[in-house]
Every structure is written in structure tokens, then in C-alpha cells.
Protein backbone atom coordinates (compact mmCIF):
# COMPACT_ATOMS: atom_id res chain seq x y z
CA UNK A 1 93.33 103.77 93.48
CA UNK A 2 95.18 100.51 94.77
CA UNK A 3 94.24 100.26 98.46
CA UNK A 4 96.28 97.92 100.76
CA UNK A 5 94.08 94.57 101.93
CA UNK A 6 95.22 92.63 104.85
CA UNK A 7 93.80 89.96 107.60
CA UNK A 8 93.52 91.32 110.89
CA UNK A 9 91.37 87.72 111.87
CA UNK A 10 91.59 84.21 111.89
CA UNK A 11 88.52 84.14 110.67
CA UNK A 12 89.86 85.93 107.07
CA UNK A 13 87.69 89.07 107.57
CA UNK A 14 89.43 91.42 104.95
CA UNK A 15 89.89 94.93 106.14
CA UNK A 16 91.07 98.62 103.74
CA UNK A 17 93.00 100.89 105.30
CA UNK A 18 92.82 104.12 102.60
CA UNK A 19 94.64 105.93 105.54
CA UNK A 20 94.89 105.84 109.38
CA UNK A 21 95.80 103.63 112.03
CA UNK A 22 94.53 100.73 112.93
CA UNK A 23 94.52 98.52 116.11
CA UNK A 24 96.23 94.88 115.39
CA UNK A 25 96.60 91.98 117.59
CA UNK A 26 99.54 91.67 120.03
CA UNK A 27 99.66 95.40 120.56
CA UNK A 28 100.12 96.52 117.02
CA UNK A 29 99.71 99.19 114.95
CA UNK A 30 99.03 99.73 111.15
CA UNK A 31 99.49 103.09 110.11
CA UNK A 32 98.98 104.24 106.10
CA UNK A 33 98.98 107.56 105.09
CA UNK A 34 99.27 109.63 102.24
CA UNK A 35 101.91 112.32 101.48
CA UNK A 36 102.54 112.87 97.76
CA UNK A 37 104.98 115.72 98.36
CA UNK A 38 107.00 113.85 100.89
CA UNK A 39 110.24 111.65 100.83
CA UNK A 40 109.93 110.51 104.34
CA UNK A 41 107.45 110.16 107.04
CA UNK A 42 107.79 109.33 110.45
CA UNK A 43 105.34 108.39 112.92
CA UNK A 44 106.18 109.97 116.46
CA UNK A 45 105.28 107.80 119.59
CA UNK A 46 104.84 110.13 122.87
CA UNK A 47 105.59 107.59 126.57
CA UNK A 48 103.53 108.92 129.90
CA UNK A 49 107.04 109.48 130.64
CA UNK A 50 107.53 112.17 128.04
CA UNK A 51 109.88 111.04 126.01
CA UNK A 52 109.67 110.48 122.08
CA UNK A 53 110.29 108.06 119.54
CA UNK A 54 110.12 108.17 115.84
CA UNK A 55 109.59 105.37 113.21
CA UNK A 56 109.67 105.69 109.54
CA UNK A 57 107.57 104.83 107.33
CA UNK A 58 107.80 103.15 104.33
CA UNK A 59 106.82 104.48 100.61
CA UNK A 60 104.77 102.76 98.84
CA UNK A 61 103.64 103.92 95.24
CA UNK A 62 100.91 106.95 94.25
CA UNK A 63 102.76 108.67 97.73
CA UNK A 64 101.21 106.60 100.50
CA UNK A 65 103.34 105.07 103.36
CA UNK A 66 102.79 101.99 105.94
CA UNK A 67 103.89 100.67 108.90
């Protein structure tokens, strides 16, 4: 299985992500998760004031999606 790599640090520490979130810098998020039997996923954010917003996700291959 292909597993997405990125740098989170300056420093070049490399980091997998099979699936999750994960923290970034500057108030970021990295979400990857896998849904073979999906065409879309959304990731739905909750405020303190209640309200909702959604944000798709994109497909990547084998039926995993990041944001």
C-alpha cells in the first residue's frame, strides 16, 4: 500500500498518515481516510456556536481521501 509522505518540519522530519488527522502548523489540519465504497467524503467541522460546516475531500487512488 502507497501511503502519503509529507514534511510537517523545517527540520525535514518525514511523517505517514495511513489515516487520521493530523495537527499542522498555522492551524491546520490533514485528514486521510479510507472509504473504498464511497464517491465522496466530507469532513464536518462543529463551531462552539453550533453551527456546521462541511469540506470535501479529495479521492485519491485504492479509495483513500485527503485534505
Amino acid at each position: 500500500m502507497d501511503m502519503k509522505q509529507f514534511d510537517i518540519f523545517s527540520e525535514g522530519a518525514r511523517y505517514v498518515l495511513p489515516v487520521g488527522a493530523l495537527a499542522l502548523p498555522e492551524n491546520a489540519t490533514y485528514f486521510r481516510v479510507w472509504a473504498p465504497g464511497r464517491r465522496t467524503v466530507e469532513v464536518e467541522f462543529q463551531r462552539t456556536d453550533q453551527r456546521t460546516r462541511r469540506h470535501p475531500l479529495a479521492r485519491e487512488e485504492n479509495g483513500f481521501f485527503t485534505a
